[in-house]
N, C-alpha and C. Protein backbone atom coordinates (compact mmCIF):
# COMPACT_ATOMS: atom_id res chain seq x y z
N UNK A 1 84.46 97.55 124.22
CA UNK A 1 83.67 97.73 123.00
C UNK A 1 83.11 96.39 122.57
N UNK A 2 81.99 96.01 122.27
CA UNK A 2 81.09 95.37 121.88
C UNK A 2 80.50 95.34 120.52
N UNK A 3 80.45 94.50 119.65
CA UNK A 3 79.29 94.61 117.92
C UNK A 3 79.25 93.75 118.46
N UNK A 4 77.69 94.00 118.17
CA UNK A 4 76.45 93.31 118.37
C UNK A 4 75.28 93.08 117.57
N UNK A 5 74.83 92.12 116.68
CA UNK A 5 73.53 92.90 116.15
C UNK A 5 72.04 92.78 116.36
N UNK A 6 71.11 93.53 116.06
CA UNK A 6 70.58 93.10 116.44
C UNK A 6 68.80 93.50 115.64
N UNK A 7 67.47 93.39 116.22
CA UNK A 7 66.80 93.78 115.22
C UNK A 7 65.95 94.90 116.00
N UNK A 8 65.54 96.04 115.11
CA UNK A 8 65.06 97.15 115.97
C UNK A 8 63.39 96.88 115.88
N UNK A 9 63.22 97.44 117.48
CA UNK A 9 61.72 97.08 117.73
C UNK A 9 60.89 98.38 117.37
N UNK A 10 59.69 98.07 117.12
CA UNK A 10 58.42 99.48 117.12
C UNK A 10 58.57 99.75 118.24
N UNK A 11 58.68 101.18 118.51
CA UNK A 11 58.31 101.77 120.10
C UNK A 11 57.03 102.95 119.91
N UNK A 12 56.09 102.49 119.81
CA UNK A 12 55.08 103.41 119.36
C UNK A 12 55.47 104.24 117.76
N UNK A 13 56.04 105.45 117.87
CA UNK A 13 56.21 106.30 116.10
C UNK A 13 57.76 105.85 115.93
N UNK A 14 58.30 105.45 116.83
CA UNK A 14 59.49 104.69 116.94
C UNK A 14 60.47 103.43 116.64
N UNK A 15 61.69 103.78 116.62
CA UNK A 15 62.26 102.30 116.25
C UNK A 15 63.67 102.29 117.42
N UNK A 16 63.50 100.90 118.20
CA UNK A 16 64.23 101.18 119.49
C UNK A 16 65.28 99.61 119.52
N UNK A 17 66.00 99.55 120.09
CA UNK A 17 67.22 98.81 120.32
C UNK A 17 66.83 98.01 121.83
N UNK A 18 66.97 96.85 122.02
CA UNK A 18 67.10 96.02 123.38
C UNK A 18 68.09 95.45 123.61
N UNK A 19 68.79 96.32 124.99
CA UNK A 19 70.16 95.87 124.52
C UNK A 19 69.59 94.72 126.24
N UNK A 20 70.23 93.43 125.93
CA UNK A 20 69.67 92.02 126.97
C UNK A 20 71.01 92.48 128.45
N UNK A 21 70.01 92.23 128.74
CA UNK A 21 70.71 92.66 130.29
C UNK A 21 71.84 91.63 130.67
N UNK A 22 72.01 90.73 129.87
CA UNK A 22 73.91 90.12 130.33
C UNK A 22 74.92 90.98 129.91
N UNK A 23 74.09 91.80 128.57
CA UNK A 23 75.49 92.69 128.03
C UNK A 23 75.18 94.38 129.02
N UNK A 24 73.85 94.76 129.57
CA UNK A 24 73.56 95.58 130.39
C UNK A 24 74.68 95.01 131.48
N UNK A 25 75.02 94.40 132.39
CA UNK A 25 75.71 93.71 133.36
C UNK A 25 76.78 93.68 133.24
N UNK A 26 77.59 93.31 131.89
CA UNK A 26 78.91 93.35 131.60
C UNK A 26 79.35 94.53 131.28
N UNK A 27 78.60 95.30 130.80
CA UNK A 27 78.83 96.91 130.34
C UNK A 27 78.79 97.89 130.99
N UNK A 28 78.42 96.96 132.75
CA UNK A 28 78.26 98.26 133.73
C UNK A 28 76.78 99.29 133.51
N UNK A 29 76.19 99.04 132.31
CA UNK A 29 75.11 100.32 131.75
C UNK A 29 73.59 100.25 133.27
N UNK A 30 73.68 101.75 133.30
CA UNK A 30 71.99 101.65 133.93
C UNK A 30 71.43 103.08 133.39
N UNK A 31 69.89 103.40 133.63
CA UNK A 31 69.15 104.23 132.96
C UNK A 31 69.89 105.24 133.21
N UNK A 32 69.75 106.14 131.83
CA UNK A 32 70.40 107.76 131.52
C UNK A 32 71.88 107.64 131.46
N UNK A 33 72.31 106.17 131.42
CA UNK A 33 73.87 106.26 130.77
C UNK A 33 73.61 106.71 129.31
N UNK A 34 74.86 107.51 129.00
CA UNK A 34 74.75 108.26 127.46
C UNK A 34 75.80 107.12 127.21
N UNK A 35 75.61 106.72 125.73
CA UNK A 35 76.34 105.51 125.15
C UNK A 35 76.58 106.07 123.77
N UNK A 36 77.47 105.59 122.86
CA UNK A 36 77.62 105.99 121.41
C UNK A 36 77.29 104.46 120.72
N UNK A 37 76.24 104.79 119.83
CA UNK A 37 76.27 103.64 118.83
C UNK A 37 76.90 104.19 117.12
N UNK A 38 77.26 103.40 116.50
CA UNK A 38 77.43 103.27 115.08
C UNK A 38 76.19 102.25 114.40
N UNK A 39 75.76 102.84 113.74
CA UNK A 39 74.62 102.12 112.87
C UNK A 39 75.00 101.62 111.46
N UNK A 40 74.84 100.50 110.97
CA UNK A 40 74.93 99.75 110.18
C UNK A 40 74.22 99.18 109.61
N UNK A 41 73.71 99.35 108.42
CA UNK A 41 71.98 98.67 108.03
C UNK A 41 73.13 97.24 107.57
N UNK A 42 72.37 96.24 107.29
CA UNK A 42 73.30 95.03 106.99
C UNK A 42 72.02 94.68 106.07
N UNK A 43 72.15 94.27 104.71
CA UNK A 43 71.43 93.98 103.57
C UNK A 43 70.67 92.49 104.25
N UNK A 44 69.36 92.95 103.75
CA UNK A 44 69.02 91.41 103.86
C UNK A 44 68.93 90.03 102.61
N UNK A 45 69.45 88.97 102.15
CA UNK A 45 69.74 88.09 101.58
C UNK A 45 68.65 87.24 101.41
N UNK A 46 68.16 86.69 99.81
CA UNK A 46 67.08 86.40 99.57
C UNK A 46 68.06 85.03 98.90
N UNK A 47 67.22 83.95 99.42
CA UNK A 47 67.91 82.63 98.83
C UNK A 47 67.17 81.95 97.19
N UNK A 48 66.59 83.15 96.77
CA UNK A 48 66.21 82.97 95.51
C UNK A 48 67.94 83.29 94.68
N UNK A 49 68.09 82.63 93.59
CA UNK A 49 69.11 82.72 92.58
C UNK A 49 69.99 82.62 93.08
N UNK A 50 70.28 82.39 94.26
CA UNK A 50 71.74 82.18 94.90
C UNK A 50 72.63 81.17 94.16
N UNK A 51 71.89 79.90 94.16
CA UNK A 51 72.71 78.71 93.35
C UNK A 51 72.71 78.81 91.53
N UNK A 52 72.04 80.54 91.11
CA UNK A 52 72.01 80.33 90.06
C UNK A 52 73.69 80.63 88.94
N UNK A 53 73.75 79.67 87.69
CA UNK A 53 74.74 79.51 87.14
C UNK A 53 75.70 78.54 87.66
N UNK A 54 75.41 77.82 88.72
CA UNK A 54 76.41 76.85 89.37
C UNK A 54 76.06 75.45 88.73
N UNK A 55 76.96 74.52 88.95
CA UNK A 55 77.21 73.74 88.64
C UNK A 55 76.10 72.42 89.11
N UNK A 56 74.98 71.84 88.40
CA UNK A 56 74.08 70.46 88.99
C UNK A 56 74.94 69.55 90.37
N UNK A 57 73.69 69.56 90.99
CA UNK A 57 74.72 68.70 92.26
C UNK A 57 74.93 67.00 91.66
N UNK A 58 75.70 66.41 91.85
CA UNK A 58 75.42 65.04 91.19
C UNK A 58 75.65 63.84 92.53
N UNK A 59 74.64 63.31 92.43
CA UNK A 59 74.56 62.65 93.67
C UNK A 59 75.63 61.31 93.31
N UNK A 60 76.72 61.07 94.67
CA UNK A 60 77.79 59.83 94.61
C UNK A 60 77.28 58.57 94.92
N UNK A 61 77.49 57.58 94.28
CA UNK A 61 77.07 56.12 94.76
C UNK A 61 77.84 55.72 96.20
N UNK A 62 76.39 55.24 96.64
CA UNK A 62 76.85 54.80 97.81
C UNK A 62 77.85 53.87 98.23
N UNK A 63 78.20 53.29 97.24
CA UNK A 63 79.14 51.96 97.74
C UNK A 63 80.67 52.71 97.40
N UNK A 64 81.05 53.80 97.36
CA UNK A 64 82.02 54.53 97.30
C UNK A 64 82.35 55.29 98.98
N UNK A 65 81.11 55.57 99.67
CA UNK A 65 81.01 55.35 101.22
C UNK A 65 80.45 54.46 101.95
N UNK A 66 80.99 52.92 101.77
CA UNK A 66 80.93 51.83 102.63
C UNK A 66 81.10 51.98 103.89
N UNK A 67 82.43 52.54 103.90
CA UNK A 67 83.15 52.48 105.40
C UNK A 67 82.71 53.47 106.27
N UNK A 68 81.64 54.19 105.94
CA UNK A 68 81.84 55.08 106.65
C UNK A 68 80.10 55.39 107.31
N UNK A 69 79.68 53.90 107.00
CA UNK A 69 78.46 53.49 106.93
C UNK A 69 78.97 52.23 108.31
């Protein structure tokens, strides 16, 4: 068993899966193998407001990392 993710392509009125032929190879799979998937939409994440309510970054003086310079 394998998770994997991945992004689904247009197949003409369609929406289709490419599964890359190293995991075709390791999986043994060739055409008209019947396979079971589980589908999982996974939210997509917008980096707007993420840092909102947190704390100002405050930048450290450098001569506090001498050594490491």
């Amino acid at each position: 068993m394998f998770i994997l993710s991945y992004t689904l392509k247009k197949w003409g009125n369609s929406l289709g899966v490419i599964i890359p032929k190293d995991k075709v190879d390791e999986l043994g799979l060739s055409e008209h193998d019947i396979i079971d998937l589980d589908i999982v939409k996974k939210e997509k994440v917008s980096g707007f407001g993420i840092a909102e309510g947190r704390v100002p970054y405050k930048r450290e003086h450098a001569a506090e990392h001498e050594d490491l310079w």
